[in-house]
Protein backbone atom coordinates (compact mmCIF):
# COMPACT_ATOMS: atom_id res chain seq x y z
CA UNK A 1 0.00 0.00 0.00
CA UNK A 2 3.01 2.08 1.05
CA UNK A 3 4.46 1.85 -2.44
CA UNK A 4 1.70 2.84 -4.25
CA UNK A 5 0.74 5.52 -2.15
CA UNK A 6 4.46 6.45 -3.45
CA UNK A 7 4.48 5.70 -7.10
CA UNK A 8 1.43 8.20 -7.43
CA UNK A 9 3.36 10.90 -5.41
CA UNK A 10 6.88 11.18 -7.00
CA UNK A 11 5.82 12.11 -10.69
CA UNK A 12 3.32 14.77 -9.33
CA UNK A 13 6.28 16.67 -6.92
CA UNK A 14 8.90 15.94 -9.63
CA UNK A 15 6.63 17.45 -12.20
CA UNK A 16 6.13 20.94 -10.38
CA UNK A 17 10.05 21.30 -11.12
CA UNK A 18 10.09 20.61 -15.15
CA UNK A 19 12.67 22.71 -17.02
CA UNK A 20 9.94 23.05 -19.76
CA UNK A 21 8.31 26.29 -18.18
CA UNK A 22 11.51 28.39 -18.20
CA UNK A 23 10.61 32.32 -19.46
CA UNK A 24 12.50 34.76 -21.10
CA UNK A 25 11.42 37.05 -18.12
CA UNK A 26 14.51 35.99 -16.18
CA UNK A 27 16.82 37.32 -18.22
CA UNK A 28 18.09 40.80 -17.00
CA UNK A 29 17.69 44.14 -18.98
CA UNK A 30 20.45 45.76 -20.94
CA UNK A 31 22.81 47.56 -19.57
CA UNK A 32 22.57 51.60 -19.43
CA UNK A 33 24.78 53.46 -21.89
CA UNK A 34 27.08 54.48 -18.57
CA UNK A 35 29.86 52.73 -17.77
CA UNK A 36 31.84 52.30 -14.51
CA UNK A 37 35.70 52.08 -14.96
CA UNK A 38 38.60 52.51 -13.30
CA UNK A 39 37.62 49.81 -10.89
CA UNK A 40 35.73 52.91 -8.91
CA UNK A 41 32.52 51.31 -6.29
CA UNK A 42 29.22 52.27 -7.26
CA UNK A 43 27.07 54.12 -4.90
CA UNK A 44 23.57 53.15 -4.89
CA UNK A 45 21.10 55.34 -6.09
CA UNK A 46 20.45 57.91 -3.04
CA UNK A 47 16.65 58.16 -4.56
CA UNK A 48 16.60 54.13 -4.24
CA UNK A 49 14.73 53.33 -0.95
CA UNK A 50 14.88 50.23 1.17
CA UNK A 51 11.60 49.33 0.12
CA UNK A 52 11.48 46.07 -1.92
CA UNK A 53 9.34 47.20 -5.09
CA UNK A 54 9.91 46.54 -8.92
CA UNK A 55 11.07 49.66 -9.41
CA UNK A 56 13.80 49.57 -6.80
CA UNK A 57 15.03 45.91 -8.09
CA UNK A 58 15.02 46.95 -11.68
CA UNK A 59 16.96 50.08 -10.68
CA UNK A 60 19.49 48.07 -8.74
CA UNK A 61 19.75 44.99 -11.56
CA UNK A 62 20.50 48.48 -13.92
CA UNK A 63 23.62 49.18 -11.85
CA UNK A 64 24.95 45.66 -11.66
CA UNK A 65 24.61 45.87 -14.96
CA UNK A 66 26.39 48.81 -15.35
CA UNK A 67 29.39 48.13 -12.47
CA UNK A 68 29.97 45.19 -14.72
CA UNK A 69 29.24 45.79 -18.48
CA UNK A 70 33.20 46.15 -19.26
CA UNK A 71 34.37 42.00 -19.40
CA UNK A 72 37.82 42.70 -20.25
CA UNK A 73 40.17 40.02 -19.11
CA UNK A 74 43.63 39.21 -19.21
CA UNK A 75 43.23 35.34 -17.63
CA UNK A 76 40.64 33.55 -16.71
CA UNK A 77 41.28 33.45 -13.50
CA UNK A 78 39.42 37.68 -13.82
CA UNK A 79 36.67 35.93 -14.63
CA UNK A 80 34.25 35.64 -11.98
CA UNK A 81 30.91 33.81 -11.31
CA UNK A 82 27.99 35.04 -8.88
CA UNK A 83 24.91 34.27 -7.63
CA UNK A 84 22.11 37.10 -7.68
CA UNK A 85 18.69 37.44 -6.83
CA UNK A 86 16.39 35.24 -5.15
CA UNK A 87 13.67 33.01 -7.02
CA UNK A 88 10.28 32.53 -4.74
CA UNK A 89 10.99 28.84 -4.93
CA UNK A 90 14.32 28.96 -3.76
CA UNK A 91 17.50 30.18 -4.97
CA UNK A 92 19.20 32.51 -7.24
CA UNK A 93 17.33 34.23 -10.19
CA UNK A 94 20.24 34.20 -12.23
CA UNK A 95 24.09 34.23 -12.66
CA UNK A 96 26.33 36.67 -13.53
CA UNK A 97 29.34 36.49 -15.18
CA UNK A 98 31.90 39.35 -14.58
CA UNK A 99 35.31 40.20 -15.12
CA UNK A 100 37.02 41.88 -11.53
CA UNK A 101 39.85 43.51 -13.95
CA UNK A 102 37.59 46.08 -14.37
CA UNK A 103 34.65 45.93 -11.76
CA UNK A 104 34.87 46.23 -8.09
CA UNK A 105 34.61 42.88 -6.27
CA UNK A 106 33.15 44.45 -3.45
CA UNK A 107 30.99 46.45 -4.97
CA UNK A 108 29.70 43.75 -7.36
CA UNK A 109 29.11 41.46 -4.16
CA UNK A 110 27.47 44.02 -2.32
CA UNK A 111 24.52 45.09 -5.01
CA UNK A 112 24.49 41.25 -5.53
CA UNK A 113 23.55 41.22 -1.79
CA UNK A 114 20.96 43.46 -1.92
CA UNK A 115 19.11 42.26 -5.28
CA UNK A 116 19.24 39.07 -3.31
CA UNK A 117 17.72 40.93 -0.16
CA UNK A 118 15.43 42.83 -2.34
CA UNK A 119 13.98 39.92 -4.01
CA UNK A 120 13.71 37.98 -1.57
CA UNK A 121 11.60 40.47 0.72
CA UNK A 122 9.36 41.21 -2.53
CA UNK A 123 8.46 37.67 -3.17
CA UNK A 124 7.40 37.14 0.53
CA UNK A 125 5.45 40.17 0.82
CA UNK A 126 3.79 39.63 -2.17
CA UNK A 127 3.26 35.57 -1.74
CA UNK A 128 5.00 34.96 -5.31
CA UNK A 129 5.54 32.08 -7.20
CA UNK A 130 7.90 31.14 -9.62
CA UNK A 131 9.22 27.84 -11.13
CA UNK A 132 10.78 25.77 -9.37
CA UNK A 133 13.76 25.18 -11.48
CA UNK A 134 17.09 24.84 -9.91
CA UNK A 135 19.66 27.11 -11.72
CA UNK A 136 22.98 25.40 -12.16
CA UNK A 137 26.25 27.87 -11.97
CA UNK A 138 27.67 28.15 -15.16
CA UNK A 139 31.70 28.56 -15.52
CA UNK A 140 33.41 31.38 -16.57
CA UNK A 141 36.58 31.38 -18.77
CA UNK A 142 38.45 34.43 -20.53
CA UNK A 143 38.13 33.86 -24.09
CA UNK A 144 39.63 36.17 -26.77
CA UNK A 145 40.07 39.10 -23.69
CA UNK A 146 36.51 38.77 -22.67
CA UNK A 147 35.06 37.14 -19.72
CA UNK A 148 32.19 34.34 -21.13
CA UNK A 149 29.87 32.62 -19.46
CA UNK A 150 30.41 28.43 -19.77
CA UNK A 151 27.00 27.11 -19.94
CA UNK A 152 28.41 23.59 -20.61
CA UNK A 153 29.81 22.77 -17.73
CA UNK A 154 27.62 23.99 -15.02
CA UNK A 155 27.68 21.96 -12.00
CA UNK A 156 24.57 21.36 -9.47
CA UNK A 157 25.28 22.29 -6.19
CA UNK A 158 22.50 20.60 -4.55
């Protein structure tokens, strides 16, 4: 009885994590046309409040973006993987490939941090829901003097 009970069970919870309903609304916006260099941090935006809205993460995933646009390496070894956001299933939103020849690792790490934060807050406030697809980190390697992301040979890190 036990093992039927369990044969009906497994496909239904390993169907609510398919990879089949993956959106293109993951994917972060482009960059603004400014540029950090000079390995200078980023302040956040003074006019960016603590408050976990749309607005706020959008503003803040437009300054990663920025901090990090410039993926300029001379080794891989510049070439640097993160974590960012937070999905309402668990886990990051995305990954983000960076080179720290020419953005800030502290910096980086610390609007990382609070995307994460922001995220986070704003799916439990709002009760959202998202799939629950686990994200695998890709690699990084400097190819042709440009950081790329290695897609290939992601590894789970269950």
């Amino acid at each position: 009885m036990r093992l039927s009970v369990i044969a009906v069970l497994l496909p239904l919870c390993l169907s609510a994590c398919s990879d089949a309903a993956t959106s293109n609304s993951d994917q972060l916006s482009p960059a603004p046309a400014a540029l950090v260099k000079d390995n200078q941090a980023t302040k956040l935006d003074p006019q960016m409040q603590e408050q976990p809205t749309r607005e706020n993460i959008q503003k803040a995933h437009q300054q990663l973006q920025a901090l990090t646009a410039d993926l300029q390496c001379d080794s891989s070894a510049q070439c640097k993987v993160l974590a960012v956001g937070s999905r309402a299933c668990g886990g990051p939103s995305s990954y983000l490939v960076y080179s720290n020849k020419t953005a800030n690792e502290q910096a980086v790490e610390q609007l990382s941090k609070k995307i994460t934060s922001l995220e986070s807050q704003f799916n439990a406030e709002n009760s959202m829901v998202s799939i629950c697809q686990h994200l695998m980190a890709p690699g990084a390697q400097c190819v042709e003097n440009k950081c790329v992301k290695l897609d290939s040979s992601a590894a789970s890190v269950y």
